[in-house]
Protein backbone atom coordinates (compact mmCIF):
# COMPACT_ATOMS: atom_id res chain seq x y z
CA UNK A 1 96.38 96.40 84.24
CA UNK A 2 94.67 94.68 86.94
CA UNK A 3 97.19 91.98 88.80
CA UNK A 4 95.77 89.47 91.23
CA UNK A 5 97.52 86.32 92.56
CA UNK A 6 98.81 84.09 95.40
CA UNK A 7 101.69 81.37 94.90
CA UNK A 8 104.15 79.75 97.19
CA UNK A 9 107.61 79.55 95.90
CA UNK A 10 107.60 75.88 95.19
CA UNK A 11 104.32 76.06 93.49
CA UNK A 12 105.69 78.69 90.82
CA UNK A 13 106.89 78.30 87.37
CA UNK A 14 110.07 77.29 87.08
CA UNK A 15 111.75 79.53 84.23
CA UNK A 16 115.16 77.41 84.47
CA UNK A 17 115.67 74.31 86.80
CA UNK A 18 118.91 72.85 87.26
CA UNK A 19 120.22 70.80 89.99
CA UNK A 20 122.56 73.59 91.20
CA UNK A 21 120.33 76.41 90.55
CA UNK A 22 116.47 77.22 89.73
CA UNK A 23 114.52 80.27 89.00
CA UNK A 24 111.07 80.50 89.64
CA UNK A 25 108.36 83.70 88.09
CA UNK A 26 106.42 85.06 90.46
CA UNK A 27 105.07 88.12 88.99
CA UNK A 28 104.76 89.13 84.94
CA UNK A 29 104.03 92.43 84.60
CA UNK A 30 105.37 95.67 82.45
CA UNK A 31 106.05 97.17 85.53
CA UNK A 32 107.27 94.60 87.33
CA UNK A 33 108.74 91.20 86.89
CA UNK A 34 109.79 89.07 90.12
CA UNK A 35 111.80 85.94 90.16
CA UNK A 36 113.06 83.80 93.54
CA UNK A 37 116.17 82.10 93.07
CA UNK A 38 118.17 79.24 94.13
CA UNK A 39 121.94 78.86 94.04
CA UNK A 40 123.84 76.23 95.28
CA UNK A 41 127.38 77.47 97.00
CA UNK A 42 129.59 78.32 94.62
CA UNK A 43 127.76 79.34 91.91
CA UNK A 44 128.57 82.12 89.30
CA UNK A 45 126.18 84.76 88.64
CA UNK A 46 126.44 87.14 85.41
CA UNK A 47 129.43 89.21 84.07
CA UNK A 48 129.42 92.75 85.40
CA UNK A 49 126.53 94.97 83.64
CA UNK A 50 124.48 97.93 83.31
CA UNK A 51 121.08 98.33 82.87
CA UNK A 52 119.69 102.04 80.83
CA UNK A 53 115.58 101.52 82.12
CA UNK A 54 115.23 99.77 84.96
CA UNK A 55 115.81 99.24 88.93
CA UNK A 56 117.84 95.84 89.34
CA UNK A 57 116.60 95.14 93.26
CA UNK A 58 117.46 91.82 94.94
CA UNK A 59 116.01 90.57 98.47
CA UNK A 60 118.17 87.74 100.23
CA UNK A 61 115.97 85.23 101.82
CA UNK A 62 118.63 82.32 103.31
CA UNK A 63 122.42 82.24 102.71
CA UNK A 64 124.37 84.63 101.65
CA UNK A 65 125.32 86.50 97.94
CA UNK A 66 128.05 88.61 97.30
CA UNK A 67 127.52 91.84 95.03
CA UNK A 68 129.70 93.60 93.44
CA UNK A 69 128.76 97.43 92.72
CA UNK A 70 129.80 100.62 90.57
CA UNK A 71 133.06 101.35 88.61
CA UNK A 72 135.37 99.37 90.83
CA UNK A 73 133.11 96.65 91.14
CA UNK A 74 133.46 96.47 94.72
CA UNK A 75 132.32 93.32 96.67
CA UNK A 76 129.35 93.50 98.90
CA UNK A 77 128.68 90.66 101.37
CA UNK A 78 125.19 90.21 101.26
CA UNK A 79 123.53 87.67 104.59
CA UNK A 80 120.04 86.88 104.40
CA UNK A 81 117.62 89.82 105.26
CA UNK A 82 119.67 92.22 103.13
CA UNK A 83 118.13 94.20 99.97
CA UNK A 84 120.01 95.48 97.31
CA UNK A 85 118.89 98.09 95.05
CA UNK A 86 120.87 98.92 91.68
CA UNK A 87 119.47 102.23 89.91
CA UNK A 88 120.34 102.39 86.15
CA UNK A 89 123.68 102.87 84.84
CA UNK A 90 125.46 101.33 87.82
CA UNK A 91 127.71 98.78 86.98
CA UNK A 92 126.78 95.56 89.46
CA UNK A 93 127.13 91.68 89.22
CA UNK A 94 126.14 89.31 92.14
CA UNK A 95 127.46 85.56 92.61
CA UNK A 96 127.51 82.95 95.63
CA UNK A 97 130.89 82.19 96.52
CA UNK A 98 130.04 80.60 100.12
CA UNK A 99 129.61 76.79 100.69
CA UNK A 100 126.16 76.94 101.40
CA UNK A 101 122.60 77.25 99.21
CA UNK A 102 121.56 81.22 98.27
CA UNK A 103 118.13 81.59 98.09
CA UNK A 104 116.53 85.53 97.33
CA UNK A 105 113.99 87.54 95.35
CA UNK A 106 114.80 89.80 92.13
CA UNK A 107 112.95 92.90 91.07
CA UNK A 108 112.94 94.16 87.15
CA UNK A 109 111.08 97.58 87.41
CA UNK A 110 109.96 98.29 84.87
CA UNK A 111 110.11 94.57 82.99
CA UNK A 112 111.55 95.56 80.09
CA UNK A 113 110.78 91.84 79.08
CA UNK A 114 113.01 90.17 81.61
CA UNK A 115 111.07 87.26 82.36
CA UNK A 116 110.27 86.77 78.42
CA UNK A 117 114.20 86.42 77.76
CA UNK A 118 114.73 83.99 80.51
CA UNK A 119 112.51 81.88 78.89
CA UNK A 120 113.98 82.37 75.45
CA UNK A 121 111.17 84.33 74.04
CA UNK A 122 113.05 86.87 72.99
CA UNK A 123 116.58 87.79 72.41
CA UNK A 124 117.60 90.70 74.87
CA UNK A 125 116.48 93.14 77.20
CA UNK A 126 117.92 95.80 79.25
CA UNK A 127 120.73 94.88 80.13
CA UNK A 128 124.56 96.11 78.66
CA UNK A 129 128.43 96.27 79.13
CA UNK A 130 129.61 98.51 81.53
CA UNK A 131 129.99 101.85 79.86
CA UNK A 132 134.07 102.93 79.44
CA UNK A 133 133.36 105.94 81.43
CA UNK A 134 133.23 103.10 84.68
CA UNK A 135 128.84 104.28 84.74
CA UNK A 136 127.18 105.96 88.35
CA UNK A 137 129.09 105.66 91.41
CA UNK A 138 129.05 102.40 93.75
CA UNK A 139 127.29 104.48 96.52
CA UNK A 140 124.00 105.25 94.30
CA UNK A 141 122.77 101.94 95.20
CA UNK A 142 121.35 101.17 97.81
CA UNK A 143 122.02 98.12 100.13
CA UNK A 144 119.89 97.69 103.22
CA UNK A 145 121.33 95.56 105.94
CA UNK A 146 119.57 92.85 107.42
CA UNK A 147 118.69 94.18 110.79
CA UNK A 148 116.67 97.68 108.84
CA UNK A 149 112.50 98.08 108.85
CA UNK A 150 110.58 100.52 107.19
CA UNK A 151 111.28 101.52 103.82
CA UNK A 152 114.70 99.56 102.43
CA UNK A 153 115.11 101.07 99.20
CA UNK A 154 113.16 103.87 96.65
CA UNK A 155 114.22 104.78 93.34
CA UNK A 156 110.99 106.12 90.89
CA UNK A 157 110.74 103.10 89.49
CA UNK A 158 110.65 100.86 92.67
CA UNK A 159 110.13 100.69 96.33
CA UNK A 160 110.09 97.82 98.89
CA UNK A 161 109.18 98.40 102.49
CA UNK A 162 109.25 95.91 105.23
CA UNK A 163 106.48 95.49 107.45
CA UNK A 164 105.79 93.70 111.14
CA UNK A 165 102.56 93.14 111.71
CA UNK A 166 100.93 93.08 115.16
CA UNK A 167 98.50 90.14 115.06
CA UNK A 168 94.89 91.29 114.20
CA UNK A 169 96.54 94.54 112.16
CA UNK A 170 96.69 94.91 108.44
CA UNK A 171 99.51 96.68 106.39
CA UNK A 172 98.63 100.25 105.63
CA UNK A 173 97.64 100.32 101.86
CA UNK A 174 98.21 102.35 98.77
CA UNK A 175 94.95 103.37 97.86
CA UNK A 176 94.18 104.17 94.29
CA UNK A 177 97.90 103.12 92.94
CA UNK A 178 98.29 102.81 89.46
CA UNK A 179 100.53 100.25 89.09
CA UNK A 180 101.75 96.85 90.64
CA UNK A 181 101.13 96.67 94.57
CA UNK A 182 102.89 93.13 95.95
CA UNK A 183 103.32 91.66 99.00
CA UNK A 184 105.66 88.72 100.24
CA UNK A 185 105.49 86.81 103.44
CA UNK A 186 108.68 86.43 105.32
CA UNK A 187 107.94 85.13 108.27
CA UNK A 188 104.41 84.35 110.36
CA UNK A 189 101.18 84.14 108.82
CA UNK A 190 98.54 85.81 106.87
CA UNK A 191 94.97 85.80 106.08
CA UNK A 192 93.12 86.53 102.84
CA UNK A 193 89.36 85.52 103.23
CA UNK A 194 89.39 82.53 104.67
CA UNK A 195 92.22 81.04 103.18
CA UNK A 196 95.77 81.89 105.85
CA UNK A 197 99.45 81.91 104.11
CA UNK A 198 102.80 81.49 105.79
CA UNK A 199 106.52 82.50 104.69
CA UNK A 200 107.22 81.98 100.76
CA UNK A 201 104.15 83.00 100.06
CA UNK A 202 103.56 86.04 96.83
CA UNK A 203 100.83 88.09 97.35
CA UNK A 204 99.64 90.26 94.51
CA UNK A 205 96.63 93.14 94.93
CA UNK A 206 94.58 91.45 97.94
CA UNK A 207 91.33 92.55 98.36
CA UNK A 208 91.94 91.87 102.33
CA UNK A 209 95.13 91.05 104.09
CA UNK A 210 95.85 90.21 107.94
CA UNK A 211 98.13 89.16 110.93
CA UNK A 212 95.41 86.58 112.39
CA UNK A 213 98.18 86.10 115.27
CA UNK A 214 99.05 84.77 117.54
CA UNK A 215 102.25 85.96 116.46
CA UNK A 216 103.79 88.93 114.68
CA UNK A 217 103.92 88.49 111.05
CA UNK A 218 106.80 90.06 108.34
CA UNK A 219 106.58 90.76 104.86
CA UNK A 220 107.74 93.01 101.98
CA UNK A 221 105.07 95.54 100.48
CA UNK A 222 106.72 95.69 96.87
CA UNK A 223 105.15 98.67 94.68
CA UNK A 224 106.13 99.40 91.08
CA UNK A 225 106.26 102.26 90.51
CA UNK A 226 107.20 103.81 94.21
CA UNK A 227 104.56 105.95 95.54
């Protein structure tokens, strides 16, 4: 299914909007959906779950979230420029218990109609109690800290790689991927045609892509399913 786009954050839709927290869609697609999130401090995220299909991934941009992962539900502080990826069957929640605003990306790979049930087109998707048996162990995620390049997570379903571009490079590409190939700008610019992006900026299947410098750029190459 071909999948082209480019949208800041603030010019996506808005799924929910709330004054203490908003999420925005940034990509639809069976094998991917991808939301960025805002959560003012304190908020509560969802009760502990599983899900059976997909990768649960999360990205945090500014802020800080707190996971909590596998049988024991263990708490995970989570600064900005860590990734979090839950496999299926781990058990996992996530809330913001600092003072300050959470902002950070979420990854449904596959979809199994996330996005749809956010918006209250349908009733469910895949996502459970915790299983009695307690599910996978805590240490089959994976959590990336925020100081790690290259490739921060891989399951089958999913992979996310952070890139630095030199100015005047461009980020090695997948060539002939079927599936969803995604990039997001976190910091520095990048060209496409004539048209340059900064940070915030969702990227989906570019025909061309750049660092036009002066400065080194940063972004995540998101590709569903991992290569």
């Amino acid at each position: 299914m071909p999948l082209r786009a480019v949208v800041a954050v603030e010019e996506a839709e808005a799924v929910s909007d709330r004054a203490e927290r908003t999420v925005r869609a940034l990509c639809e697609h069976p094998l991917l959906d991808a939301t960025w999130s805002r959560y003012d401090g304190g908020q509560p995220g969802p009760d502990p779950h599983v899900h059976h299909e997909h990768v649960d991934a999360f990205y945090v941009v500014e802020g800080e979230l707190q996971f909590r992962v596998g049988p024991a539900v263990e708490p995970v502080r989570a600064p900005a420029g860590t990734f979090v990826l839950v496999p299926p069957n781990v058990i996992h929640t996530f809330d913001n218990v600092s003072d300050a605003t959470a902002r950070w990306l979420n990854f449904h790979a596959p979809s199994t109609g996330f996005l749809a049930y956010l918006r209250g087109e349908r009733e469910g998707f895949d996502s459970y109690d915790p299983p009695p048996d307690g599910g996978r162990d805590a240490a089959d995620a994976t959590i990336a800290a925020p100081d790690t390049r290259g490739q921060l997570g891989r399951e089958p379903q999913f992979q996310v790689i952070e890139l630095e571009l030199a100015p005047g490079s461009e980020p090695e590409r997948q060539s002939g991927i079927d599936g969803v190939e995604t990039f997001f700008v976190l910091d520095g610019e990048v060209e496409l045609g004539d048209e340059r992006r900064g940070p915030g900026t969702w990227i989906a299947a570019p025909e061309i892509l750049r660092n036009p410098g002066p400065n080194h750029a940063r972004l995540l190459h998101i590709l569903a399913p991992a290569t």
